[in-house]
Protein backbone atom coordinates (compact mmCIF):
# COMPACT_ATOMS: atom_id res chain seq x y z
CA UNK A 1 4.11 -34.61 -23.71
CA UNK A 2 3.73 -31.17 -22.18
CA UNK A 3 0.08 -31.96 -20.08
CA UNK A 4 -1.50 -30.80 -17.19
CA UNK A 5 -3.87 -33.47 -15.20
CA UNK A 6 -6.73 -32.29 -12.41
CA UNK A 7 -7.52 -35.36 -9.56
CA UNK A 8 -9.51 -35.14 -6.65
CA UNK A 9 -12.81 -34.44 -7.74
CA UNK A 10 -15.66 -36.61 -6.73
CA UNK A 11 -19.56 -36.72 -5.18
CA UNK A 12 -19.73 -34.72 -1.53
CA UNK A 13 -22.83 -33.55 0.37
CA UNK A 14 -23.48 -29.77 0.61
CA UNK A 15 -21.05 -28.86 2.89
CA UNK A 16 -18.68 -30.85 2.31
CA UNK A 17 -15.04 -30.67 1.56
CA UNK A 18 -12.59 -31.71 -2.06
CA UNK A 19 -9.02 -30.69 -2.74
CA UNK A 20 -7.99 -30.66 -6.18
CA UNK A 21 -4.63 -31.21 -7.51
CA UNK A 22 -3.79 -29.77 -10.54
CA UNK A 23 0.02 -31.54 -11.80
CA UNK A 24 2.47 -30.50 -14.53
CA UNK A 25 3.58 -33.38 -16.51
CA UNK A 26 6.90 -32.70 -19.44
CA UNK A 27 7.18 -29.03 -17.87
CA UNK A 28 7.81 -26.93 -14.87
CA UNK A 29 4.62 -24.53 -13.56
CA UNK A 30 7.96 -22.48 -11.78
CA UNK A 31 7.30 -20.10 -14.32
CA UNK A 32 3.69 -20.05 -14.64
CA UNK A 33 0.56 -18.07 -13.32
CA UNK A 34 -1.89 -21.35 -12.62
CA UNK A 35 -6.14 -20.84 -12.75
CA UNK A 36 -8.62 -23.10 -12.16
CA UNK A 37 -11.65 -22.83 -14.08
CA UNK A 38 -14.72 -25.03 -14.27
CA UNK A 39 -17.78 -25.62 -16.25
CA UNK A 40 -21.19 -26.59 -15.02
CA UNK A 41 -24.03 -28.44 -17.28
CA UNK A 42 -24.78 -26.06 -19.59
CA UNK A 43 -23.02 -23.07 -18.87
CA UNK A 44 -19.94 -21.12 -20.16
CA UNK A 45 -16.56 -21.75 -19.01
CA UNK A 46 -15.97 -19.58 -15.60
CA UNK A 47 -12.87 -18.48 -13.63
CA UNK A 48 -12.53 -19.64 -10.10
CA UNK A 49 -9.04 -18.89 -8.94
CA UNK A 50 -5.62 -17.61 -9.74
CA UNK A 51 -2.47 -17.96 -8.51
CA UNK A 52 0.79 -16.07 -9.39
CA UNK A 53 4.27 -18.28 -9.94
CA UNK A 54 5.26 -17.08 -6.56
CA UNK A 55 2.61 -17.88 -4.82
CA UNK A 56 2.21 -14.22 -3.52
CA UNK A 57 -0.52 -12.93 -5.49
CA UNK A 58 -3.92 -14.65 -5.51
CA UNK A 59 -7.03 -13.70 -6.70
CA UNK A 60 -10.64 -15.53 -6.03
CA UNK A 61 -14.72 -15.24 -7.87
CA UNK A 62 -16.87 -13.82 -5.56
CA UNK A 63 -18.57 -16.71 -5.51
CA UNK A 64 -16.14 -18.64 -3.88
CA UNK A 65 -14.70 -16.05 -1.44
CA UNK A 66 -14.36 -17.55 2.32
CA UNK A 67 -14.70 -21.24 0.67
CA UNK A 68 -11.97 -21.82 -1.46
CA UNK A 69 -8.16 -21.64 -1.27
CA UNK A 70 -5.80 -22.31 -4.29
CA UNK A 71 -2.41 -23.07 -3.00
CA UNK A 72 0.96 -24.32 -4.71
CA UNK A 73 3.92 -26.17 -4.13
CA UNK A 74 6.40 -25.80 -7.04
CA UNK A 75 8.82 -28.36 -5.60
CA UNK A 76 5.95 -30.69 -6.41
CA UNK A 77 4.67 -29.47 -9.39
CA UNK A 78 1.75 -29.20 -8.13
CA UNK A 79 -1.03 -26.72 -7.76
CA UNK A 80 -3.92 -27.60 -5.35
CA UNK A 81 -7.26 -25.72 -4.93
CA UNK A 82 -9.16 -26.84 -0.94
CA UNK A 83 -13.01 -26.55 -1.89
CA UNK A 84 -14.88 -26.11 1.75
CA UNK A 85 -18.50 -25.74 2.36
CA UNK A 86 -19.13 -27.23 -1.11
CA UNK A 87 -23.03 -26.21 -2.64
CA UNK A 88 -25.17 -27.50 -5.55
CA UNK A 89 -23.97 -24.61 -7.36
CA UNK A 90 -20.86 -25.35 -7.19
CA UNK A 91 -21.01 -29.14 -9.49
CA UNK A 92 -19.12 -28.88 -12.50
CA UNK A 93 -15.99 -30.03 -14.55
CA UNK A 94 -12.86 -28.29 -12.60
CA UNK A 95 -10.13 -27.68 -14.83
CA UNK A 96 -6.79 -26.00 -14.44
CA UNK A 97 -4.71 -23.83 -16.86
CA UNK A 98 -1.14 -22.49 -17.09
CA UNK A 99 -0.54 -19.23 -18.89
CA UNK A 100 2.95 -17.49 -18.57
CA UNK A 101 2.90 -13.76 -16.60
CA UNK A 102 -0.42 -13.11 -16.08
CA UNK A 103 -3.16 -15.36 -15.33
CA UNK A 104 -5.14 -17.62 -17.46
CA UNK A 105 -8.31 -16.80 -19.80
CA UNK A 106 -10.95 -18.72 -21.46
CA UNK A 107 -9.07 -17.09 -24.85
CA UNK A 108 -5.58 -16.89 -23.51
CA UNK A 109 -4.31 -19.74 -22.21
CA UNK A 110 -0.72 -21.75 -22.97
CA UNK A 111 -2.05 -25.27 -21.22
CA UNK A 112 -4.74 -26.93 -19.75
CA UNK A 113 -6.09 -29.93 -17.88
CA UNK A 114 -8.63 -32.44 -19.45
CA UNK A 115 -10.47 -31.63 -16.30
CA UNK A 116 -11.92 -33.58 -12.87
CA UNK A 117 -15.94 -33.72 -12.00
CA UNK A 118 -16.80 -32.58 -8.88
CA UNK A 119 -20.65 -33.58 -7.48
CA UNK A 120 -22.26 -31.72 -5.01
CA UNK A 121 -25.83 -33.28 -4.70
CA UNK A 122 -27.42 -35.20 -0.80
């Protein structure tokens, strides 16, 4: 019952634009650090984003700096990362994770998503 489920993904151009949505579904993410993660074709799982319960502290890859923003609204239940000037690089399986405190891991990790494809090919 306790699940987390990622929409919004899709195909976009290089340059393009996707939010994600990241909802809590049997719990409340009130008390929760939320990360999204994602995994491209044949590569490891990688952190892309973290965001404290609050809201007030947010951390970001490098490689996403300037480009992403992870945002929350906890009267929703809802986390939401805005993807903007979207690359190649950047196509893979988004997923997002709840982990209580501190912020999610690959190996540490209380929930996550079943994950969204995002597509970013002309």
């Amino acid at each position: 019952q306790l699940q987390l489920v990622e929409s919004g993904g899709g195909l976009v151009q290089p340059g393009g634009s996707l939010r994600l949505s990241c909802a809590a579904s049997g719990f409340t993410l009130n008390y929760y650090t939320i990360g999204w993660f994602r995994r491209a074709p044949g590569k490891e799982l990688e952190g892309v984003s973290c965001i404290s319960s609050s809201g007030d502290s947010i951390n970001y890859a490098d490689s996403v700096k300037g480009r992403f923003t992870i945002s929350r609204d906890n009267a929703k239940n809802t986390v939401y990362l805005q993807m903007n000037s979207l690359k190649p690089e950047d196509t893979a399986v988004y997923y997002c994770a709840a982990r209580s405190i501190r912020c999610p891991t690959v190996v540490a990790t209380n929930y996550w998503g079943q994950g969204t494809q995002v597509t970013v090919s002309s």
